[in-house]
N, C-alpha and C. Protein backbone atom coordinates (compact mmCIF):
# COMPACT_ATOMS: atom_id res chain seq x y z
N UNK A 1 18.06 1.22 3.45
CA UNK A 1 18.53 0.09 4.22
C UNK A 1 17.40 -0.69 4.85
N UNK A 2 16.70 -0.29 5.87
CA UNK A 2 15.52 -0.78 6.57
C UNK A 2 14.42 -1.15 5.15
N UNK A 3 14.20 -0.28 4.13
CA UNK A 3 13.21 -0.88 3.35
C UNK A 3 13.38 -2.44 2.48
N UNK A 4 14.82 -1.85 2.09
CA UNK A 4 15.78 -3.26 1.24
C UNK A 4 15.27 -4.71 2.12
N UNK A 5 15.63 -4.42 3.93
CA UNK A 5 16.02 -5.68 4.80
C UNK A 5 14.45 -6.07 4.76
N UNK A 6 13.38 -5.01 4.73
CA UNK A 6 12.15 -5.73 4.77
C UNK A 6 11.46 -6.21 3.54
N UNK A 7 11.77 -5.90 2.39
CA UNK A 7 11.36 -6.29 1.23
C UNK A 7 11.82 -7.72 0.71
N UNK A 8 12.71 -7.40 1.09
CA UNK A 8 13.16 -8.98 0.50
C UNK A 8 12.69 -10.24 1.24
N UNK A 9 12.59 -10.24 2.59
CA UNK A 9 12.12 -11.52 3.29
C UNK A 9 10.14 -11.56 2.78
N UNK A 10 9.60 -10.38 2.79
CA UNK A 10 8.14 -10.13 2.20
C UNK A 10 8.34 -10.92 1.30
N UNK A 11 8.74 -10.35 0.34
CA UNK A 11 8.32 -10.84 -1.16
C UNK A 11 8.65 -12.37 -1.24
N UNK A 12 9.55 -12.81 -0.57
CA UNK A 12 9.70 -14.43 -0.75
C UNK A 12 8.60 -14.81 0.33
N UNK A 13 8.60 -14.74 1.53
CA UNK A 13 7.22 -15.13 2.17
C UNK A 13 5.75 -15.09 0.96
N UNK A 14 5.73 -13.59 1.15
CA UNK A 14 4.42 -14.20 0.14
C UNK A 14 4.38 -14.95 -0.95
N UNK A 15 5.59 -15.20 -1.72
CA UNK A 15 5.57 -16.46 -3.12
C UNK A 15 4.54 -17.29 -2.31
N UNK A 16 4.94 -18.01 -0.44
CA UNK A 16 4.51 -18.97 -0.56
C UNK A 16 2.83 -19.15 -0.01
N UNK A 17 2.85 -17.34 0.95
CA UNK A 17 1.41 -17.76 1.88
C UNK A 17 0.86 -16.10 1.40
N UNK A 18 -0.53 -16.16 1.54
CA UNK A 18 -1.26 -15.38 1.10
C UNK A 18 -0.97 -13.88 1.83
N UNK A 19 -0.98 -12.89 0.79
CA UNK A 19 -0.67 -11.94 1.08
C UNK A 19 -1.21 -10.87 2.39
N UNK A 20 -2.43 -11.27 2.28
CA UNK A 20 -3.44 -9.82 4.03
C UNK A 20 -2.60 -10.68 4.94
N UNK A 21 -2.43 -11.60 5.68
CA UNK A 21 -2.27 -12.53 6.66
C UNK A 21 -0.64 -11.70 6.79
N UNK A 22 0.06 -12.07 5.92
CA UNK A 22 2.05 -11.72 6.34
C UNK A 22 1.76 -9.98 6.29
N UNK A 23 0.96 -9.31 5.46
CA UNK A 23 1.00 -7.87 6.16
C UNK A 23 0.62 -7.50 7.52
N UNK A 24 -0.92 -8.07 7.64
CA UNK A 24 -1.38 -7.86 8.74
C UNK A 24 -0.60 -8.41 10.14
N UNK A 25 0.43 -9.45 10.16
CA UNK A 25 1.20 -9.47 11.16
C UNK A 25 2.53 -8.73 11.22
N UNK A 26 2.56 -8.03 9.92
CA UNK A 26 3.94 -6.82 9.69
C UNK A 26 3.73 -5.38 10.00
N UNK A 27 2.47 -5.17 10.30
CA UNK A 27 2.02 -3.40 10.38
C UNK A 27 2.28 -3.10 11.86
N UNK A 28 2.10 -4.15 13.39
CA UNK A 28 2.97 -3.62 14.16
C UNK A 28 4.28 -3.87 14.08
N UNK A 29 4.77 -4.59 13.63
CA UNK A 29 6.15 -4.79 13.37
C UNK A 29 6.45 -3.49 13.15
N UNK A 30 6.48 -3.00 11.62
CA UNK A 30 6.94 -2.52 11.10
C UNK A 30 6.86 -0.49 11.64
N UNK A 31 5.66 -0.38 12.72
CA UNK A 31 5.44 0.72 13.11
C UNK A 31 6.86 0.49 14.11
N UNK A 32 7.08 -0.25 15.35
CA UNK A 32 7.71 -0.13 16.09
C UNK A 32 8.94 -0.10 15.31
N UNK A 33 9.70 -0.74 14.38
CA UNK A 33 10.71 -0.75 14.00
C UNK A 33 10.92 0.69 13.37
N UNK A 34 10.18 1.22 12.73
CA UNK A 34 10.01 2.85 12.36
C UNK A 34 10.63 3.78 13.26
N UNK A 35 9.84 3.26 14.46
CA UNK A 35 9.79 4.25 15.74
C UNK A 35 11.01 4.42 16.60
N UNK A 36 11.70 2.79 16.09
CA UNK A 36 12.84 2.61 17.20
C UNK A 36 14.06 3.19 15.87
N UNK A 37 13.68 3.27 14.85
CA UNK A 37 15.09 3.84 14.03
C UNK A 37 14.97 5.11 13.84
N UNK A 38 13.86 5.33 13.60
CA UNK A 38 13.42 6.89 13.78
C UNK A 38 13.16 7.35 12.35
N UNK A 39 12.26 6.31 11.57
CA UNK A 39 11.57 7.13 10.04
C UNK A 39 10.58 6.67 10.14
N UNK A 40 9.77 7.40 9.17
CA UNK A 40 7.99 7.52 8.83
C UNK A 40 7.90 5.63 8.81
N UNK A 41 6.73 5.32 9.57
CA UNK A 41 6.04 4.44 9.19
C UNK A 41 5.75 3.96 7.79
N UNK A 42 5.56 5.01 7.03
CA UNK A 42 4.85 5.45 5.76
C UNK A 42 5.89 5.15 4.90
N UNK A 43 7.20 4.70 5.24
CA UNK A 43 8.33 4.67 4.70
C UNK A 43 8.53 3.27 4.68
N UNK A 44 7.52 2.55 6.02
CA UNK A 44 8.13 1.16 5.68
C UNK A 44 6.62 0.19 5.47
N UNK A 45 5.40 0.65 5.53
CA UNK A 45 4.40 -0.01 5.29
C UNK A 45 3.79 0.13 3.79
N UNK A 46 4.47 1.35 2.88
CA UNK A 46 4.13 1.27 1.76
C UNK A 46 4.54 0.13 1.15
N UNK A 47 6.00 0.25 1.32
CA UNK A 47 6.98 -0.83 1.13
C UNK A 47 6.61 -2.36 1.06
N UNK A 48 6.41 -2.38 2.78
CA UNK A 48 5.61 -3.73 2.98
C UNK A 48 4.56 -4.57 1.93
N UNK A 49 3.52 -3.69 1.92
CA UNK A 49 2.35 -4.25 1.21
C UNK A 49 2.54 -4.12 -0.29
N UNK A 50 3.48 -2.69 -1.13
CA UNK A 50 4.11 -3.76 -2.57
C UNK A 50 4.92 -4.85 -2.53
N UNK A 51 5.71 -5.17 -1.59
CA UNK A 51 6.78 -6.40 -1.61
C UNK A 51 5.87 -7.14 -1.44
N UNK A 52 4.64 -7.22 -0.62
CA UNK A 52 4.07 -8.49 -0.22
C UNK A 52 2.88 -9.14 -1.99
N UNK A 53 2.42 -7.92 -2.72
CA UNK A 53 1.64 -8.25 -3.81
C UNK A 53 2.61 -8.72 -4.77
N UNK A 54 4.19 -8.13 -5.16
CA UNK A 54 5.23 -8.55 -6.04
C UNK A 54 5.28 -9.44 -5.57
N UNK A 55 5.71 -10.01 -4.63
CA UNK A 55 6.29 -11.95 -3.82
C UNK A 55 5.41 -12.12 -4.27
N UNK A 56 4.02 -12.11 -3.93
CA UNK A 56 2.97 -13.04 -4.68
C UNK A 56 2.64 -13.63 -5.60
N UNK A 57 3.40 -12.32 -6.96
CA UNK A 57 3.34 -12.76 -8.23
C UNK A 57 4.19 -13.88 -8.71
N UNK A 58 5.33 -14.12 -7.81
CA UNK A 58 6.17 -15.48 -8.62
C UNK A 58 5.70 -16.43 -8.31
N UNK A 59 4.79 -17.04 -7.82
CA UNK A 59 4.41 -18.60 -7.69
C UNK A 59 3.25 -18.79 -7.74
N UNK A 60 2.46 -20.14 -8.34
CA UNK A 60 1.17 -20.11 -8.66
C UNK A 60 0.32 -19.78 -7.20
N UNK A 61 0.74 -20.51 -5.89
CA UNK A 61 0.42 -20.10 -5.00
C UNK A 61 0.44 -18.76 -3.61
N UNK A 62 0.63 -18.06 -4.85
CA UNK A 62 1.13 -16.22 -4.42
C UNK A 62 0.26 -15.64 -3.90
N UNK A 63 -0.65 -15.54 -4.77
CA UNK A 63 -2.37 -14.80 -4.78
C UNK A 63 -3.12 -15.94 -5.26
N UNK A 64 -4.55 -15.36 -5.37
CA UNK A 64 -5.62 -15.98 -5.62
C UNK A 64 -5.88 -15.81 -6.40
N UNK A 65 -5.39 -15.06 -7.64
CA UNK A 65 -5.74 -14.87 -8.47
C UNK A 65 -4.98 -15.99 -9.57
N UNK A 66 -3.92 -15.74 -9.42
CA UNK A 66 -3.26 -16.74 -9.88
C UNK A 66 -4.13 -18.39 -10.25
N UNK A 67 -4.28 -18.49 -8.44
CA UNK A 67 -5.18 -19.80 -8.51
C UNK A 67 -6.44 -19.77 -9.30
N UNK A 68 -6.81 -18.77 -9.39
CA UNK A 68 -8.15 -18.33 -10.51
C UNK A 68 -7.45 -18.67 -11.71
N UNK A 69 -6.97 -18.12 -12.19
CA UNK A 69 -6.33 -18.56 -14.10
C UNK A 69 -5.81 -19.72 -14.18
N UNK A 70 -5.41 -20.56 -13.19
CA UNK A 70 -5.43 -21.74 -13.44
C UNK A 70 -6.51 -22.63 -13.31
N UNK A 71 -7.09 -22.42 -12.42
CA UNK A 71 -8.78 -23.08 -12.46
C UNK A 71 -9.30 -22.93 -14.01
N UNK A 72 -9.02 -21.50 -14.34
CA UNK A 72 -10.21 -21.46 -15.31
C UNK A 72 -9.41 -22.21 -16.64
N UNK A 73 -7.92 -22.44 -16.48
CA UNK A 73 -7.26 -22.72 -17.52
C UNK A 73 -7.87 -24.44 -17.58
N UNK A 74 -7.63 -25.33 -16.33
CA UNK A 74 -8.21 -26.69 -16.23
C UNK A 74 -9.30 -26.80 -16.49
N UNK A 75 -10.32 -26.00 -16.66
CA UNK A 75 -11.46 -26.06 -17.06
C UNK A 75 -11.82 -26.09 -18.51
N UNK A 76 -11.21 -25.04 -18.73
CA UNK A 76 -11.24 -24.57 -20.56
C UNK A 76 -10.66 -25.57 -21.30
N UNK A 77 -9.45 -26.06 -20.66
CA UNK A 77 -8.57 -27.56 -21.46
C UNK A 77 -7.92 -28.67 -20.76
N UNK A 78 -9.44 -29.27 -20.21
CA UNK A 78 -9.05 -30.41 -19.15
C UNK A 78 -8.01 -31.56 -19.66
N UNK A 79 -7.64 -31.77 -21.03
CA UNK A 79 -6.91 -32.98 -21.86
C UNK A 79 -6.00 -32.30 -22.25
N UNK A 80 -5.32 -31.27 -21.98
CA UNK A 80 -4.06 -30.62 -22.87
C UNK A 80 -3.46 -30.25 -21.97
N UNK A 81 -1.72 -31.13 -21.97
CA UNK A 81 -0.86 -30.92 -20.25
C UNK A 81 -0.43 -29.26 -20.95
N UNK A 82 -0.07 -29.10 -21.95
CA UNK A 82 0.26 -27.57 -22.23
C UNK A 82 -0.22 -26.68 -21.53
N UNK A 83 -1.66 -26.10 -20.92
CA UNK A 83 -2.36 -25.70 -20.38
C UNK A 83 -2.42 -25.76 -19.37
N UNK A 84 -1.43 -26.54 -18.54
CA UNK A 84 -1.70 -25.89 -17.24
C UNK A 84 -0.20 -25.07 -16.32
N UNK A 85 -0.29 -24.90 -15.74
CA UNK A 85 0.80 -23.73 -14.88
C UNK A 85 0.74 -24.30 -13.82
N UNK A 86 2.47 -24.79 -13.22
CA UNK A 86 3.12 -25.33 -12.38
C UNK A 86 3.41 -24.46 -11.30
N UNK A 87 3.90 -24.56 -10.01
CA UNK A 87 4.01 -23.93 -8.78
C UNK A 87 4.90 -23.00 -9.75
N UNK A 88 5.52 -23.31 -9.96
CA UNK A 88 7.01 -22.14 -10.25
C UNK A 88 7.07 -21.61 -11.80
N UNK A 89 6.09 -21.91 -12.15
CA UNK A 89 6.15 -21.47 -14.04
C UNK A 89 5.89 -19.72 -13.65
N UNK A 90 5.28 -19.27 -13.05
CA UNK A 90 5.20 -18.09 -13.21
C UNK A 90 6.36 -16.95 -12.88
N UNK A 91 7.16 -17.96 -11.55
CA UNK A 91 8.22 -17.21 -11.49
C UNK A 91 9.30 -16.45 -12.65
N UNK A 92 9.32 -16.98 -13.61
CA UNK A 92 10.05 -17.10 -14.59
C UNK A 92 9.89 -15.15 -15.49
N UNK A 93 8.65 -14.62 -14.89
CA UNK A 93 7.59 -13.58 -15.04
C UNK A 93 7.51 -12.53 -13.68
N UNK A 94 7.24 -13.36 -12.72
CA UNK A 94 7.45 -12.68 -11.63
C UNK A 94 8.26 -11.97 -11.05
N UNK A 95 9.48 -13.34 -10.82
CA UNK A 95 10.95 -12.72 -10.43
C UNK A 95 10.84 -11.28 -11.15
N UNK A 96 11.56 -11.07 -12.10
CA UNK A 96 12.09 -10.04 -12.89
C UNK A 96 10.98 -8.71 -12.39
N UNK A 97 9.88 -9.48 -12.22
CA UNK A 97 8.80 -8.08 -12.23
C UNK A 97 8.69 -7.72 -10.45
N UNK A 98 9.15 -8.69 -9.91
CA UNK A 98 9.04 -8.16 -8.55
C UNK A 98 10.61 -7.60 -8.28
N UNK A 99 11.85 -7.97 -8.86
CA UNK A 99 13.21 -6.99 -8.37
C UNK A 99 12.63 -5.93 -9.23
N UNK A 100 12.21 -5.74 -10.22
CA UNK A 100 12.04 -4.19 -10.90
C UNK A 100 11.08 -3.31 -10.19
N UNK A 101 9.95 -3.98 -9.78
CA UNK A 101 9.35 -3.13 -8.39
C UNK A 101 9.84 -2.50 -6.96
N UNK A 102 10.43 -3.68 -6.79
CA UNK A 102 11.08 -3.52 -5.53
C UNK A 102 11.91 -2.24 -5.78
N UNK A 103 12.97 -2.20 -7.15
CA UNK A 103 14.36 -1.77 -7.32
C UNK A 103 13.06 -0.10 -7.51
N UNK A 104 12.38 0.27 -7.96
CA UNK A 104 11.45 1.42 -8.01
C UNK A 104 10.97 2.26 -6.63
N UNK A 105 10.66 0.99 -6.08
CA UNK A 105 10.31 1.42 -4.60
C UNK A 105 11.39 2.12 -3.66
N UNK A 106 12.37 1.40 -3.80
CA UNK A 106 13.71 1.95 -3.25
C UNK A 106 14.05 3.40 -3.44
N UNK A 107 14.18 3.23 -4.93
CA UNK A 107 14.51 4.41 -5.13
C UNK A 107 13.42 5.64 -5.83
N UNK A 108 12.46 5.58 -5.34
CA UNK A 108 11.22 6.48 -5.57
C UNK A 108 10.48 6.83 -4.43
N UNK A 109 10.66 5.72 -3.39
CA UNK A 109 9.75 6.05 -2.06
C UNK A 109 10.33 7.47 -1.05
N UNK A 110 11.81 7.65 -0.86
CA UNK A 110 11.96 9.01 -0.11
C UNK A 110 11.33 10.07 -1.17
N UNK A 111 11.17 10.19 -2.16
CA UNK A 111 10.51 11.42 -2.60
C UNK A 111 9.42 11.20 -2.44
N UNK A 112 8.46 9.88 -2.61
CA UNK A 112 7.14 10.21 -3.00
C UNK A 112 6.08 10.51 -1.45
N UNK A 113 7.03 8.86 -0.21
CA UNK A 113 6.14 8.69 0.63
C UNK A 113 6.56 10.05 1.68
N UNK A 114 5.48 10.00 2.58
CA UNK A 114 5.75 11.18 3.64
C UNK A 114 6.96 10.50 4.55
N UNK A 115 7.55 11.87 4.90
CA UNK A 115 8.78 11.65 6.00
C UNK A 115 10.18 11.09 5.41
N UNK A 116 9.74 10.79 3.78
CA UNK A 116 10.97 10.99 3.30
C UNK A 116 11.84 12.29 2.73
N UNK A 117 12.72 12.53 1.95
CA UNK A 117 13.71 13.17 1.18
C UNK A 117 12.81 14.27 0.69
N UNK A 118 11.97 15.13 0.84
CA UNK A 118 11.10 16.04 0.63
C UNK A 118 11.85 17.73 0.83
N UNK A 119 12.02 18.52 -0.05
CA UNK A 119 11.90 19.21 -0.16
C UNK A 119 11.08 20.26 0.87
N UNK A 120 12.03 21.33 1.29
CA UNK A 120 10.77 22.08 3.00
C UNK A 120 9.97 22.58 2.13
N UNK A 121 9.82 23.29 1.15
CA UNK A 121 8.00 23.68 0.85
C UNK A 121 7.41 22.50 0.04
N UNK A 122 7.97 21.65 -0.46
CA UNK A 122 6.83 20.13 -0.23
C UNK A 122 6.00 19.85 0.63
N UNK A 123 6.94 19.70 1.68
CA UNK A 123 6.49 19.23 3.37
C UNK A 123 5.19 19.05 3.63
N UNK A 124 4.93 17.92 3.69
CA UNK A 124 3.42 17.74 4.60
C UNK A 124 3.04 18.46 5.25
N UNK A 125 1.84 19.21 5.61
CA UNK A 125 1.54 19.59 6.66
C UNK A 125 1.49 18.82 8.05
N UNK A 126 1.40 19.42 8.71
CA UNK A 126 1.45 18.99 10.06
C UNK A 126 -0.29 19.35 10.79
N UNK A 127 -0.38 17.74 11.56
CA UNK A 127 -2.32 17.96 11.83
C UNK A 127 -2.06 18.51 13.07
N UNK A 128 -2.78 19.29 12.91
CA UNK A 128 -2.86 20.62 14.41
C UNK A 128 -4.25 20.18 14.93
N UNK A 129 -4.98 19.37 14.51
CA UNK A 129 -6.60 18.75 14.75
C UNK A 129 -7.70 20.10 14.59
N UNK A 130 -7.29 20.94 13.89
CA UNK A 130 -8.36 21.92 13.55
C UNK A 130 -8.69 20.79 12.05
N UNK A 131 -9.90 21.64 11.63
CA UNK A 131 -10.89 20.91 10.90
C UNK A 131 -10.91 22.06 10.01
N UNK A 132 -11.13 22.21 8.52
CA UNK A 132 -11.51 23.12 7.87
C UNK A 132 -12.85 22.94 6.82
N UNK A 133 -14.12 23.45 7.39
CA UNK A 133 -14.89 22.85 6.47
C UNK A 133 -15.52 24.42 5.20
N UNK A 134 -16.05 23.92 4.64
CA UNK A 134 -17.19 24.61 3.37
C UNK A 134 -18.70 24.63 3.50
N UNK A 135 -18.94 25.54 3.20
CA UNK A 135 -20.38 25.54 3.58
C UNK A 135 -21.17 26.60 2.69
N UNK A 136 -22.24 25.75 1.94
CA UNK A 136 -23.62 27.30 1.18
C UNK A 136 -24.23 27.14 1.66
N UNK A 137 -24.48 28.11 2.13
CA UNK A 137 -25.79 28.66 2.65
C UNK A 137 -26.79 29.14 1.32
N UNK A 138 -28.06 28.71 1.59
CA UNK A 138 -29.29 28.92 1.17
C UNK A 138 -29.82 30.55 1.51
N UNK A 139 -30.25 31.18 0.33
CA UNK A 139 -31.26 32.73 1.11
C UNK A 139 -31.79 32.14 1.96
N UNK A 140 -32.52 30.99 2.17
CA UNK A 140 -33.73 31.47 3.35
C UNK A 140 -32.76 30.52 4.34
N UNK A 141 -31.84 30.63 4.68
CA UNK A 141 -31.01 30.05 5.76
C UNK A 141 -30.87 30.87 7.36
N UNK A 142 -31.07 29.98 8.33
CA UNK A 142 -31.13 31.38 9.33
C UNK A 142 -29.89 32.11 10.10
N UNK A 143 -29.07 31.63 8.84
CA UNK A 143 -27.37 32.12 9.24
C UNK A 143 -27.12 32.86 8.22
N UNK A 144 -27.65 33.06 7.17
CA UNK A 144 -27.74 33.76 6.02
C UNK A 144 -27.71 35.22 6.32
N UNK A 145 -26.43 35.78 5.43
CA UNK A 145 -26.22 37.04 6.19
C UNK A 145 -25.55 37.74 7.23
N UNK A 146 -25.38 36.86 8.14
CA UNK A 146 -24.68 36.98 9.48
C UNK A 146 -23.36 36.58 9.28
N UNK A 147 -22.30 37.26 9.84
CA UNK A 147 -21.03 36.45 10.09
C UNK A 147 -21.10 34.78 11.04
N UNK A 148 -20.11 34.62 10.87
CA UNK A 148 -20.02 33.03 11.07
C UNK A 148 -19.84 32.70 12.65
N UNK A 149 -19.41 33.80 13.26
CA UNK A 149 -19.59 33.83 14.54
C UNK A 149 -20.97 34.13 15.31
N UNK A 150 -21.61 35.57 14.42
CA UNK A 150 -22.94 35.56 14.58
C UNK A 150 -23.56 34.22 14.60
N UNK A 151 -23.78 33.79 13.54
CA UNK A 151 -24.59 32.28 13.24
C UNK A 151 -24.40 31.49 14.36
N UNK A 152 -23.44 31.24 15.11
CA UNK A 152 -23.24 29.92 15.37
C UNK A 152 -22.77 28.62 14.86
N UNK A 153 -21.91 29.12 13.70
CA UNK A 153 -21.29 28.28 13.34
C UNK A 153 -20.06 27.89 13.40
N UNK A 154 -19.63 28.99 14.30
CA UNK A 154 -18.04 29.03 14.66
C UNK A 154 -17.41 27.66 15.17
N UNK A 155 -18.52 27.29 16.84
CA UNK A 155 -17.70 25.99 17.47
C UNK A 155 -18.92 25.15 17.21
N UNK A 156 -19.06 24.46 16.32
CA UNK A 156 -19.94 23.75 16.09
C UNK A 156 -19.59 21.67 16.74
N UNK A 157 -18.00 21.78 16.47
CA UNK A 157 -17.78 20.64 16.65
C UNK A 157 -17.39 20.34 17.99
């Protein structure tokens, strides 16, 4: 529900304005709205930022990239109207490829992202803020040999 209501206004926003700009004013949005319904963030910012690259793809002015293949297209065949791509020619490509994303996201994101539909021995761990690191030691090391408490390597951080 919450992913559906935010995907769809994304993806048409970005057809028209560049994509970092409508995320970057959606990531507090979209934390508080998380917080106040009560699911993973992770549930609605994945979301966010594919709806916002799919919207992009239907209109020449989506991405920049877009605007790139048409530059390079006016360049390559400045006298041939065939050759060039209209605000909305791409939609025709897009559309279809941004509901089939979207329609994926929906129904792939409670399994994949955290805090969804997961299985209990799936389950994320949970950060307890311990640290777990690895470490070789060298023979001529001056912890070499010693337990790890010996060494001094126990509270290092």
């Amino acid at each position: 529900g919450a992913q559906l209501r935010l995907m769809v206004p994304i993806a048409f926003i970005s057809a028209f304005l560049n994509n970092t700009p409508v995320v970057v004013i959606m990531i507090p949005i979209c934390q508080k709205w998380g917080k106040n319904v009560g699911i993973s963030p992770a549930q609605l910012l994945v979301p966010l930022s594919f709806a916002s690259i799919l919207g992009g793809t239907c209109t020449l002015i989506g991405t920049s990239t877009n605007l790139v293949v048409q530059g390079l297209l006016a360049n390559e065949y400045p006298n041939d109207p065939e050759m060039t791509i209209g605000l909305f020619d791409l939609g025709e490509f897009g559309v279809p490829i941004a509901l089939v994303g979207m329609s994926y996201i929906l129904i792939s994101s409670p399994y994949l992202l955290p805090g969804g539909k997961r299985k209990a021995d799936t389950a994320l761990p949970t950060d307890d803020g311990t640290i777990l690191l690895g470490a070789r030691l060298t023979k001529f090391s001056p912890a070499a040999g010693r337990t790890v408490k010996r060494s001094g390597l126990r509270d290092t951080g």
